[in-house]
N, C-alpha and C. Protein backbone atom coordinates (compact mmCIF):
# COMPACT_ATOMS: atom_id res chain seq x y z
N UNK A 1 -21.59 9.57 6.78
CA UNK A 1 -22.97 9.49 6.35
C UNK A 1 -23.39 10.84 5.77
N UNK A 2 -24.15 11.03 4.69
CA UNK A 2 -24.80 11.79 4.38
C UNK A 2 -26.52 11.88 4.25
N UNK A 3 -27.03 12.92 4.24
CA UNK A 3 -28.42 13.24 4.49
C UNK A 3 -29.13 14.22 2.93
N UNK A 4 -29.69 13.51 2.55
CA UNK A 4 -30.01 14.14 1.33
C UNK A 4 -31.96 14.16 1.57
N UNK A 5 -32.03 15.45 0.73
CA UNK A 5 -33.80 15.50 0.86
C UNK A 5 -34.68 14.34 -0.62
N UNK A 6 -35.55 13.85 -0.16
CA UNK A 6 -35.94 13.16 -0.82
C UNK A 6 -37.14 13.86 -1.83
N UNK A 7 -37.19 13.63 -3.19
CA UNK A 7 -38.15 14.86 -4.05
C UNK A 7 -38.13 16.05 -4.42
N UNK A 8 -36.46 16.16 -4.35
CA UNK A 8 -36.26 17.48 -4.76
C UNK A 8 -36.68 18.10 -5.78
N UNK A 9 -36.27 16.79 -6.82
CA UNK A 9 -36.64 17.19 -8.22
C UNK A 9 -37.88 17.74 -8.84
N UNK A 10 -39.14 17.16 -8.13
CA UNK A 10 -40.01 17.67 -8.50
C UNK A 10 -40.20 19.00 -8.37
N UNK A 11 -39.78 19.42 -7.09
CA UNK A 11 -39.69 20.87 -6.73
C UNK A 11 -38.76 21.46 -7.81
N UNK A 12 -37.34 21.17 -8.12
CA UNK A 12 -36.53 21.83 -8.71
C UNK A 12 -35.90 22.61 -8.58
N UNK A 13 -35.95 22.72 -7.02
CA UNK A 13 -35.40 23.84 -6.93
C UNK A 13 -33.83 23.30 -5.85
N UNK A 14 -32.71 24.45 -5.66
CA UNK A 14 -31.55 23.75 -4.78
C UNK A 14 -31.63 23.13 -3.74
N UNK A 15 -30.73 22.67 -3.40
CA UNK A 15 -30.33 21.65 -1.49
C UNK A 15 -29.29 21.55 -1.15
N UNK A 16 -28.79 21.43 0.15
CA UNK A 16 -27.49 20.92 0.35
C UNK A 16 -27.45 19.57 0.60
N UNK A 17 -26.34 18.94 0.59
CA UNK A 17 -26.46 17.75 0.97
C UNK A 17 -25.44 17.79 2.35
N UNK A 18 -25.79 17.16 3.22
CA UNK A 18 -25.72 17.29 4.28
C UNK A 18 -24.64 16.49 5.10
N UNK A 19 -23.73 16.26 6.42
CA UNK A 19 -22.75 15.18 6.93
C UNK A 19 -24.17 14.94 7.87
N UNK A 20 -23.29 14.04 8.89
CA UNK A 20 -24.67 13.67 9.91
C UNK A 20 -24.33 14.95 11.07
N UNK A 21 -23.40 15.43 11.14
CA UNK A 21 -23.74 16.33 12.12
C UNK A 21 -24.48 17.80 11.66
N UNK A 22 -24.93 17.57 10.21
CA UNK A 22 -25.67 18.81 9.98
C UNK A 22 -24.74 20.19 9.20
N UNK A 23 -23.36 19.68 8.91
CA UNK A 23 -22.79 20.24 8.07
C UNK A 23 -23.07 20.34 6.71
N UNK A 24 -22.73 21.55 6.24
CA UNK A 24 -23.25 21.23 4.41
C UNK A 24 -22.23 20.66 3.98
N UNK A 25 -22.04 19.93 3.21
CA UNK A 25 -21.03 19.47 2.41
C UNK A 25 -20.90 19.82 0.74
N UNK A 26 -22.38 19.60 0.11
CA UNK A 26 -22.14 19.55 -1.50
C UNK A 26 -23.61 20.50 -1.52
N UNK A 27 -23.35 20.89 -2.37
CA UNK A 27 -24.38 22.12 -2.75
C UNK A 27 -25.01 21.22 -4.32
N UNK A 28 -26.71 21.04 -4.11
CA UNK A 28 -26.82 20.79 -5.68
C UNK A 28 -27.98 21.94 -6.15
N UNK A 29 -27.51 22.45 -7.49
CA UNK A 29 -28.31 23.14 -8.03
C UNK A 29 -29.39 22.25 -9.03
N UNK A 30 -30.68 22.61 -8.63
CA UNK A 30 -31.28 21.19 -9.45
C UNK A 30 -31.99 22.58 -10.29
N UNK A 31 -31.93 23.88 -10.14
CA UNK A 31 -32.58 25.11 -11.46
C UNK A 31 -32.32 24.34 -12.96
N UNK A 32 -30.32 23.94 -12.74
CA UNK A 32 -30.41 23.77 -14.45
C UNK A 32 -31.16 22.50 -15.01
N UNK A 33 -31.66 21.80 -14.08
CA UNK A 33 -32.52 20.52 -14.18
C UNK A 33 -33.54 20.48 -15.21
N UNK A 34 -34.67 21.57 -15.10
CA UNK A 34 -35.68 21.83 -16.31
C UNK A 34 -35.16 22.04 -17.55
N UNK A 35 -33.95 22.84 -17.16
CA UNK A 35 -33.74 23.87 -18.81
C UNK A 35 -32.56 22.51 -19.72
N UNK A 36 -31.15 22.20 -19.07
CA UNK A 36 -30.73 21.24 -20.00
C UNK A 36 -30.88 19.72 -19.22
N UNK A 37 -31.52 19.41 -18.23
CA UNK A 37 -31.12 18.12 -17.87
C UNK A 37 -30.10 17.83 -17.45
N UNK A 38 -29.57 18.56 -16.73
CA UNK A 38 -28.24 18.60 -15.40
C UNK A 38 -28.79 19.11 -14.57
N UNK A 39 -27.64 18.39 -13.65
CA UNK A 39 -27.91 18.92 -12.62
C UNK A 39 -26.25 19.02 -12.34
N UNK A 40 -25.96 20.26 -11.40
CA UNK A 40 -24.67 20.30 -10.31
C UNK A 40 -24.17 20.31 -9.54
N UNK A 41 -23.52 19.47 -8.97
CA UNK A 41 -23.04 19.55 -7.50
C UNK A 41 -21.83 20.41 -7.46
N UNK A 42 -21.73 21.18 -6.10
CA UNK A 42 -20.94 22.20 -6.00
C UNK A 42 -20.33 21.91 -4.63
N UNK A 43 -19.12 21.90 -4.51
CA UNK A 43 -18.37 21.87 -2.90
C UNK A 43 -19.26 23.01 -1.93
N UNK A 44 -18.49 22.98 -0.60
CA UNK A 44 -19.40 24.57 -0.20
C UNK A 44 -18.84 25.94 -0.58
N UNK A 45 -18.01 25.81 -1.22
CA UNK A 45 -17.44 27.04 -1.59
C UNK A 45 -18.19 27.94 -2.99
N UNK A 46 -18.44 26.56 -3.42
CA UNK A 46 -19.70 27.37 -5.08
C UNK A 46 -19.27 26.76 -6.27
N UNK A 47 -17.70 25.70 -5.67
CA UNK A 47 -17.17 25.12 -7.46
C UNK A 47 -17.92 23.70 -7.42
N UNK A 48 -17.73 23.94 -8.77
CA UNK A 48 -18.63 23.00 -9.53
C UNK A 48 -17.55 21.49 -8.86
N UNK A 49 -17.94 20.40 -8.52
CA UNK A 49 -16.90 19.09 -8.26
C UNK A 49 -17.51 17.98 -9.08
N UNK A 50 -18.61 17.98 -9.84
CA UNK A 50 -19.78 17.05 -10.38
C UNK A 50 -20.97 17.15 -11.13
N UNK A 51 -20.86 16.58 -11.96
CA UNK A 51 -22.24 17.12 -12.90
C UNK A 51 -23.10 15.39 -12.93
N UNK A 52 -24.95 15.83 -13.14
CA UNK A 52 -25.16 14.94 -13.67
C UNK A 52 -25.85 15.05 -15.20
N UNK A 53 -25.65 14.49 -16.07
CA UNK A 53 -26.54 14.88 -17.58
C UNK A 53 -27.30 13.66 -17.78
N UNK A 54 -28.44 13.98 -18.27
CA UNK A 54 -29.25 12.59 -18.71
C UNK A 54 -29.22 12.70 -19.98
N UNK A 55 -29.25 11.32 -21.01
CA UNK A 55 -29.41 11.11 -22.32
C UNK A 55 -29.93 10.04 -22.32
N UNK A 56 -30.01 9.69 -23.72
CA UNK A 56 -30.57 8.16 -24.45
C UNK A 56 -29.81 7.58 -24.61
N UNK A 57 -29.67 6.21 -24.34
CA UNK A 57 -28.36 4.87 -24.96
C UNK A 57 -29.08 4.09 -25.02
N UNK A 58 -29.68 3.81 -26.25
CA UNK A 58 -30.57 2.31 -26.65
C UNK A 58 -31.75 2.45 -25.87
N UNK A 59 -32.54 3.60 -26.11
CA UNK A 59 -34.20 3.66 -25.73
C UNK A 59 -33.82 4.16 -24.07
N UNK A 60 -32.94 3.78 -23.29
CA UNK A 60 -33.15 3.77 -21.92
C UNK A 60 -32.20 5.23 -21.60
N UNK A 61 -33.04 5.64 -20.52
CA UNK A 61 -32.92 6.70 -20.41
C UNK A 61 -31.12 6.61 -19.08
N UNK A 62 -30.22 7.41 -19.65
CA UNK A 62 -28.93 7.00 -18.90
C UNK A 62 -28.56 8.27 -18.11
N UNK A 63 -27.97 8.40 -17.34
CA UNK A 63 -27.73 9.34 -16.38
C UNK A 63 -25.88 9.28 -16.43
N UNK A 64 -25.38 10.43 -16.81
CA UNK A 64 -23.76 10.32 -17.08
C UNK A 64 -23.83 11.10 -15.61
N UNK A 65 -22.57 10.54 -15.10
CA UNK A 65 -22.21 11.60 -13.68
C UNK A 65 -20.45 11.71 -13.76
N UNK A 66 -20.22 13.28 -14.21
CA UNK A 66 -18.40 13.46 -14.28
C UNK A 66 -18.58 13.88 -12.78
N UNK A 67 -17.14 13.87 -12.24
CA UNK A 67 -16.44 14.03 -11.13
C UNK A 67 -15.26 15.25 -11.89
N UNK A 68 -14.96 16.41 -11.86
CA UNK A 68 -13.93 17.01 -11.68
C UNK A 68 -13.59 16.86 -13.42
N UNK A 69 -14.99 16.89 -13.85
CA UNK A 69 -14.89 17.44 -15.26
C UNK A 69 -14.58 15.66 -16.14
N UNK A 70 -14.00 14.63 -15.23
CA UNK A 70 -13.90 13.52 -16.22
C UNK A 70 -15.35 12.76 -15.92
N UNK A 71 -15.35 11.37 -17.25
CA UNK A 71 -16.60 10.44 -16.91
C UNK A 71 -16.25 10.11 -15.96
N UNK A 72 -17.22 9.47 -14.76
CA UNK A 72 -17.14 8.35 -13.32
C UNK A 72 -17.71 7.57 -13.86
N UNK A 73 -19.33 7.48 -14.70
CA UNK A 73 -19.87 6.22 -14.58
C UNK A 73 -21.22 6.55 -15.55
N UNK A 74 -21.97 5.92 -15.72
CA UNK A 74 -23.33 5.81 -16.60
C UNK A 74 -24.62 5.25 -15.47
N UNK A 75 -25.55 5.65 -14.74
CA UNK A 75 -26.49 5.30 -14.53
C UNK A 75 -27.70 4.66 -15.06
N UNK A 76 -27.90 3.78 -15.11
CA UNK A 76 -28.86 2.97 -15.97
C UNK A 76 -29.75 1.97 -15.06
N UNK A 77 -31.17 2.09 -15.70
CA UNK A 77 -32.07 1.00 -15.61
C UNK A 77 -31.17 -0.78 -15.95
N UNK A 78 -31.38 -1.75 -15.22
CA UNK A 78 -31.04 -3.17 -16.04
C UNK A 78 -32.52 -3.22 -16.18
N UNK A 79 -32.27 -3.75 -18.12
CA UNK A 79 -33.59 -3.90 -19.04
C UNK A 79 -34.34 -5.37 -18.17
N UNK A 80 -33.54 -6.68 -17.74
CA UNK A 80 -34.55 -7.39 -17.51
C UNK A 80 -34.99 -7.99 -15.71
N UNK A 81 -35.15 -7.19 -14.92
CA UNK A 81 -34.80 -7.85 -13.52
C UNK A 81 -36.41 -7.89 -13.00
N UNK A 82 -37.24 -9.05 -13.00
CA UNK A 82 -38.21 -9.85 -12.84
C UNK A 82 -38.28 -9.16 -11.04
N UNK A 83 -39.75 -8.49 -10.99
CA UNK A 83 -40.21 -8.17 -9.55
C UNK A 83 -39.06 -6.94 -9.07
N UNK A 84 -38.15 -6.10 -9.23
CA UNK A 84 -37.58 -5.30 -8.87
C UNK A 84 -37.16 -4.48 -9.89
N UNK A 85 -36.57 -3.35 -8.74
CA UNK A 85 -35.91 -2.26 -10.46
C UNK A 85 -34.37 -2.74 -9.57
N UNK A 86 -34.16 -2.96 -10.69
CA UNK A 86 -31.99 -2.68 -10.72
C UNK A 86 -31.48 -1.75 -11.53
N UNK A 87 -30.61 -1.14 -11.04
CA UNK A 87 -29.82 -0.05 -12.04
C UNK A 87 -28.45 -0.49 -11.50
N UNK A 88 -27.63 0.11 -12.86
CA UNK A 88 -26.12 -0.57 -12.86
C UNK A 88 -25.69 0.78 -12.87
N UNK A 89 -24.87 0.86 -11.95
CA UNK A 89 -23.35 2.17 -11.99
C UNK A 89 -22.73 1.64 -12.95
N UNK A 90 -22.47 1.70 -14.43
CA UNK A 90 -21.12 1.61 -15.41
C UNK A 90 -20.30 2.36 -15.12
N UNK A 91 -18.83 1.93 -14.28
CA UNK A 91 -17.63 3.08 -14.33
C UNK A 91 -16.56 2.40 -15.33
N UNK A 92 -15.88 3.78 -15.94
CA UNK A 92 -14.86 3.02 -16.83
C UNK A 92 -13.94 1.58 -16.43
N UNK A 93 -14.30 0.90 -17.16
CA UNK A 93 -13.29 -0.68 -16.82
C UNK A 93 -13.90 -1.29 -15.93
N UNK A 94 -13.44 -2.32 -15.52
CA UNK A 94 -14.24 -3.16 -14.39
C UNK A 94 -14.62 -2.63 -13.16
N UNK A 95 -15.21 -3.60 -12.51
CA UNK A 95 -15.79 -2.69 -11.05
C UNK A 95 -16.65 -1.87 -11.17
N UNK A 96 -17.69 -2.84 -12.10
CA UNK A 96 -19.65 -1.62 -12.18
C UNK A 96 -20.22 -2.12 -10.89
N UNK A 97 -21.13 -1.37 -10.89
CA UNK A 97 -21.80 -1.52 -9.31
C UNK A 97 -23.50 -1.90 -9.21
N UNK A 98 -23.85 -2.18 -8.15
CA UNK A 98 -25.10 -2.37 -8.99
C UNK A 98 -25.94 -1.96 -7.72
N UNK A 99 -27.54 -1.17 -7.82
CA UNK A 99 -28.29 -0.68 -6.55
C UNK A 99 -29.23 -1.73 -6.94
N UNK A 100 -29.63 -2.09 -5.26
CA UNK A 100 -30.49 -3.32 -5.66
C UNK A 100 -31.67 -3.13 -4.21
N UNK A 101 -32.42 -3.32 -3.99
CA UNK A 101 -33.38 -3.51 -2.83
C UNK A 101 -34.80 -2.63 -2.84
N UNK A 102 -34.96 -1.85 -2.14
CA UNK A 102 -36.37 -0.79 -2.39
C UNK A 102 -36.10 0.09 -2.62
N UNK A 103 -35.85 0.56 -4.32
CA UNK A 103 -35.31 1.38 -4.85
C UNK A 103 -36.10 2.95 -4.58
N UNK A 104 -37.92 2.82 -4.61
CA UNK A 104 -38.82 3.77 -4.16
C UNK A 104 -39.12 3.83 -2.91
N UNK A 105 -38.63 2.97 -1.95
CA UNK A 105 -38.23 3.88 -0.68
C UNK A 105 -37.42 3.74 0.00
N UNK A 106 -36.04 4.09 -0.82
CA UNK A 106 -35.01 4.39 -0.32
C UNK A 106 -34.72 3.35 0.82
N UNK A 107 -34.55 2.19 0.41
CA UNK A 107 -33.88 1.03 1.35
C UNK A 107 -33.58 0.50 0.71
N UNK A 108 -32.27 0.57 0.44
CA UNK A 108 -31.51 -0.10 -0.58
C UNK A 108 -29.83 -0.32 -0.48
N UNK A 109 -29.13 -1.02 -1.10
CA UNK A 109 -27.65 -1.30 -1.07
C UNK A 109 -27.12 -1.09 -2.15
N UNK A 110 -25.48 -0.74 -2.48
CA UNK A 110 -24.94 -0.39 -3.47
C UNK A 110 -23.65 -1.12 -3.59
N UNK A 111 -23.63 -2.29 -4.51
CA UNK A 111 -23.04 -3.33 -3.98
C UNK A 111 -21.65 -3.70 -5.57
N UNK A 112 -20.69 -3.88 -5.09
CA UNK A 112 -19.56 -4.11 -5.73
C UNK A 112 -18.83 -5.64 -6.04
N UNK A 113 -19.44 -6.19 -7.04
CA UNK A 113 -18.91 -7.93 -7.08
C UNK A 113 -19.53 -8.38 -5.88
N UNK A 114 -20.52 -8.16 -5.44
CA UNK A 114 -21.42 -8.86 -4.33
C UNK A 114 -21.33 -8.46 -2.75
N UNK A 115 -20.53 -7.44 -2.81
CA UNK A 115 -19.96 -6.77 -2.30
C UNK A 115 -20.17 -5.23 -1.24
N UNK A 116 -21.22 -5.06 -0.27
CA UNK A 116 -21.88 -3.61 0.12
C UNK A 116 -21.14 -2.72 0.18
N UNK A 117 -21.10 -1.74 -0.94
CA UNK A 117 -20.11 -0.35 -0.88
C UNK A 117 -20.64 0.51 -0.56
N UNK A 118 -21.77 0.63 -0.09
CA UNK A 118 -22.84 1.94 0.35
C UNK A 118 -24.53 1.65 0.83
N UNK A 119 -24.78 1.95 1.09
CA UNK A 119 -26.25 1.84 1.96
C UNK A 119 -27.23 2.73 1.80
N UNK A 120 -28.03 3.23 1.32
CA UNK A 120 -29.43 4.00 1.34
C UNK A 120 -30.61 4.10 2.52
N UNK A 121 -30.71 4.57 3.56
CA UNK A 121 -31.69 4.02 4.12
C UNK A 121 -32.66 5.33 4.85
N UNK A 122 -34.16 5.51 4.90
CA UNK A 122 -34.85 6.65 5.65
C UNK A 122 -34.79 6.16 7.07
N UNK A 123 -34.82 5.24 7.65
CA UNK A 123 -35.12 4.24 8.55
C UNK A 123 -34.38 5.19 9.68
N UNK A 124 -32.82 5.28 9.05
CA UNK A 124 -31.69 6.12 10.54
C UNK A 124 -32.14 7.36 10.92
N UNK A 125 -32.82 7.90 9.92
CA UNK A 125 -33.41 9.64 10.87
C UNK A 125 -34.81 9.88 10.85
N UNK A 126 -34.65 10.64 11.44
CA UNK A 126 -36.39 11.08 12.15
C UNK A 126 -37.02 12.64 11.23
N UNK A 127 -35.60 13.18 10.37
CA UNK A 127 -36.13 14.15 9.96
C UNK A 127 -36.99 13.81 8.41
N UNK A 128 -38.20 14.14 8.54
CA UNK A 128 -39.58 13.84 7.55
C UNK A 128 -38.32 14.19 5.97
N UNK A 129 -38.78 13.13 5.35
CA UNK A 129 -38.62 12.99 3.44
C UNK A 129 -36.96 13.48 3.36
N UNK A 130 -36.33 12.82 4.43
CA UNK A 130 -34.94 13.05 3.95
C UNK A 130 -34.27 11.41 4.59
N UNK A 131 -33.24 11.13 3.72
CA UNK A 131 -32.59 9.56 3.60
C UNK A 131 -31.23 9.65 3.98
N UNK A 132 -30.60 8.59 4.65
CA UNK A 132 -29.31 8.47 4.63
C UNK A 132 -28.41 7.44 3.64
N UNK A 133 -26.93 8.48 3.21
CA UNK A 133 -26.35 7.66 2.58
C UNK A 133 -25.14 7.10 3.22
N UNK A 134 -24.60 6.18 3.41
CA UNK A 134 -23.91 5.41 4.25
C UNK A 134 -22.83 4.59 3.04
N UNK A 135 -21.09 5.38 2.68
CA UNK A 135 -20.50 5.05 2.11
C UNK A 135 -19.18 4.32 2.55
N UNK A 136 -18.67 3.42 2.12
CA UNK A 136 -17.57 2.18 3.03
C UNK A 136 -16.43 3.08 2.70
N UNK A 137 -15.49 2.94 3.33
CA UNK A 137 -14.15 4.25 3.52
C UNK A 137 -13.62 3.11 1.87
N UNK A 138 -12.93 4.05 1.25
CA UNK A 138 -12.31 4.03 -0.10
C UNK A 138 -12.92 3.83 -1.16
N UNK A 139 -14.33 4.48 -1.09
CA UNK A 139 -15.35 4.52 -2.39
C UNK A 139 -15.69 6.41 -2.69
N UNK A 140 -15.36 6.98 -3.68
CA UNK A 140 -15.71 8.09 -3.75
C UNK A 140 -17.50 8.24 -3.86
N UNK A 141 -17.08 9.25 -2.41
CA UNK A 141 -18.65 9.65 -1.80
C UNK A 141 -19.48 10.41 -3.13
N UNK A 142 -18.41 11.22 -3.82
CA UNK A 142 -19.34 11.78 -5.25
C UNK A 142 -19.83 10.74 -6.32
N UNK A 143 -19.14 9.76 -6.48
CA UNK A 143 -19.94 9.04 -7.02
C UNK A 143 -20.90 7.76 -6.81
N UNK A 144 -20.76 8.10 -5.35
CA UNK A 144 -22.49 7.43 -4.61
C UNK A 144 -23.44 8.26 -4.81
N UNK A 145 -23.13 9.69 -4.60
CA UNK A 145 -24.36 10.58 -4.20
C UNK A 145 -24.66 10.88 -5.24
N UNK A 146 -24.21 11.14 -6.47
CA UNK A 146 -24.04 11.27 -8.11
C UNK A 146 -24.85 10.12 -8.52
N UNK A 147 -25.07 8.97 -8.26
CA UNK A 147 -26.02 7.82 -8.81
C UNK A 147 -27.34 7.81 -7.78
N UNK A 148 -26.88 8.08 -6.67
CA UNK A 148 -28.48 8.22 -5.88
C UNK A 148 -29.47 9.40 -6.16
N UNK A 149 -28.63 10.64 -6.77
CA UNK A 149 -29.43 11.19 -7.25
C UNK A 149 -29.86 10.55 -8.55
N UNK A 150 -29.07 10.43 -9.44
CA UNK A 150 -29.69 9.99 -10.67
C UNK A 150 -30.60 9.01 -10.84
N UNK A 151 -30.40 8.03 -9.46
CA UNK A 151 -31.62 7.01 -9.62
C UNK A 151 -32.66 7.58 -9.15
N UNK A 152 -32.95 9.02 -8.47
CA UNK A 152 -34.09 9.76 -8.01
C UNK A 152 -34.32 10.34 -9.02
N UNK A 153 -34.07 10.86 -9.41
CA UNK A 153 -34.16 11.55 -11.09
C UNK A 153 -35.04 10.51 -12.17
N UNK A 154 -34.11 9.36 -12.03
CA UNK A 154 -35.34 8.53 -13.26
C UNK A 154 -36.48 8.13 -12.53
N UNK A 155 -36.58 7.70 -11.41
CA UNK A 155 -37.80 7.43 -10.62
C UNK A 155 -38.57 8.47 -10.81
N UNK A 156 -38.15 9.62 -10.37
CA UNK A 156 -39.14 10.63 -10.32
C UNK A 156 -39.89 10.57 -12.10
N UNK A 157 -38.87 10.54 -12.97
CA UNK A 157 -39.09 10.74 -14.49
C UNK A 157 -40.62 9.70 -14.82
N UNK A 158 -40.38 8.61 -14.47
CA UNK A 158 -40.85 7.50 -14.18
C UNK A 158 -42.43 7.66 -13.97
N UNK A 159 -42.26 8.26 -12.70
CA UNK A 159 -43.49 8.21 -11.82
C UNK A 159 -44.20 9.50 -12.47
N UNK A 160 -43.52 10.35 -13.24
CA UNK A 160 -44.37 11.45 -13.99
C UNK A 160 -44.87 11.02 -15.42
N UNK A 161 -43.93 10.08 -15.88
CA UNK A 161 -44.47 9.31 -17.51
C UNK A 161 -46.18 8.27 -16.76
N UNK A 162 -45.62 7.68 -16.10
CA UNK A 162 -46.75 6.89 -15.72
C UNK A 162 -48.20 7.73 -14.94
N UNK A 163 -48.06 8.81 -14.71
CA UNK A 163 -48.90 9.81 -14.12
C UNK A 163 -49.61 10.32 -15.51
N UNK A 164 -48.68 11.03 -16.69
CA UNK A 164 -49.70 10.97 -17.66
C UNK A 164 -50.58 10.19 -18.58
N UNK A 165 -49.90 9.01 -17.90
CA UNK A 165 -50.22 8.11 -19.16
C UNK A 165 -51.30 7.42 -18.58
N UNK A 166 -51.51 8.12 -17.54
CA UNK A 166 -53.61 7.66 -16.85
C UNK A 166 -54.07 8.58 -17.18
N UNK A 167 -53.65 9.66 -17.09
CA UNK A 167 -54.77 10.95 -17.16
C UNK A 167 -55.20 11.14 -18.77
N UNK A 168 -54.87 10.19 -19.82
CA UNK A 168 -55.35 10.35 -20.95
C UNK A 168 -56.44 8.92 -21.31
């Protein structure tokens, strides 16, 4: 299990990401976040193991996440899912993934051909605005935590487009 803080982004500033016994595991720098729209995850030693970059693919805003310098996958909104948000993990070739449940508060599943490959939930800890991620043994943990950020990333993006777009 891992323990990640929830809202980083807005802050912008670094975190670790955490085991459950309170070990650091992945270091993310969310500084380069403002300036190019990455972000990096770093082992605990300081190397880089993961990047995330956001771009455009057909109006929707996509979230690329490499692992060890190659693509893993494409983060994306699905354009039509009636009463919920869905986003699809695209990894090269078959076997996309898809997050589906309460995407804004973090109760949610990460599910493979129908399949639970990972879990999201605030529910397991007591420590205030931080979530657990809960990954099934033979799924790379970087590219769970690599899309849970990125789906925090467009949410957050989200919830700041729709914030200005009252105040005018």
């Amino acid at each position: 299990m891992y323990v990640i803080r929830e809202r980083f982004f807005s802050i912008g500033d670094d975190f670790d990401v955490l085991d459950e016994h309170g070990n650091k595991v992945y270091h993310v720098d969310g500084k380069v976040l403002s300036v190019r729209d990455k972000v990096v995850i770093e082992d605990p030693s300081g190397d880089e193991v993961a990047t995330l970059h956001r771009h455009l693919v057909a109006l929707r805003p996509t979230y690329e996440i490499r692992i060890g310098g190659e693509k893993a996958a494409e983060v994306r909104k699905k354009l039509f899912t009636p009463f919920r948000e869905r986003f699809t993990i695209d990894v090269p070739g078959p076997d996309d993934l898809e997050m589906k449940g309460d995407l804004l508060d973090h109760e949610y599943v990460i599910e493979r051909d129908g399949v639970e490959v990972a879990s999201v939930s605030k529910r397991w800890l007591t420590i205030r605005d931080t979530y657990a991620v809960q990954v099934a043994p033979g799924i790379e943990p970087l590219l769970i935590i690599g899309s849970v950020l990125a789906l925090d990333l467009a949410l957050e993006r989200s919830a700041d487009r729709d914030k200005g777009d009252s105040d005018s």
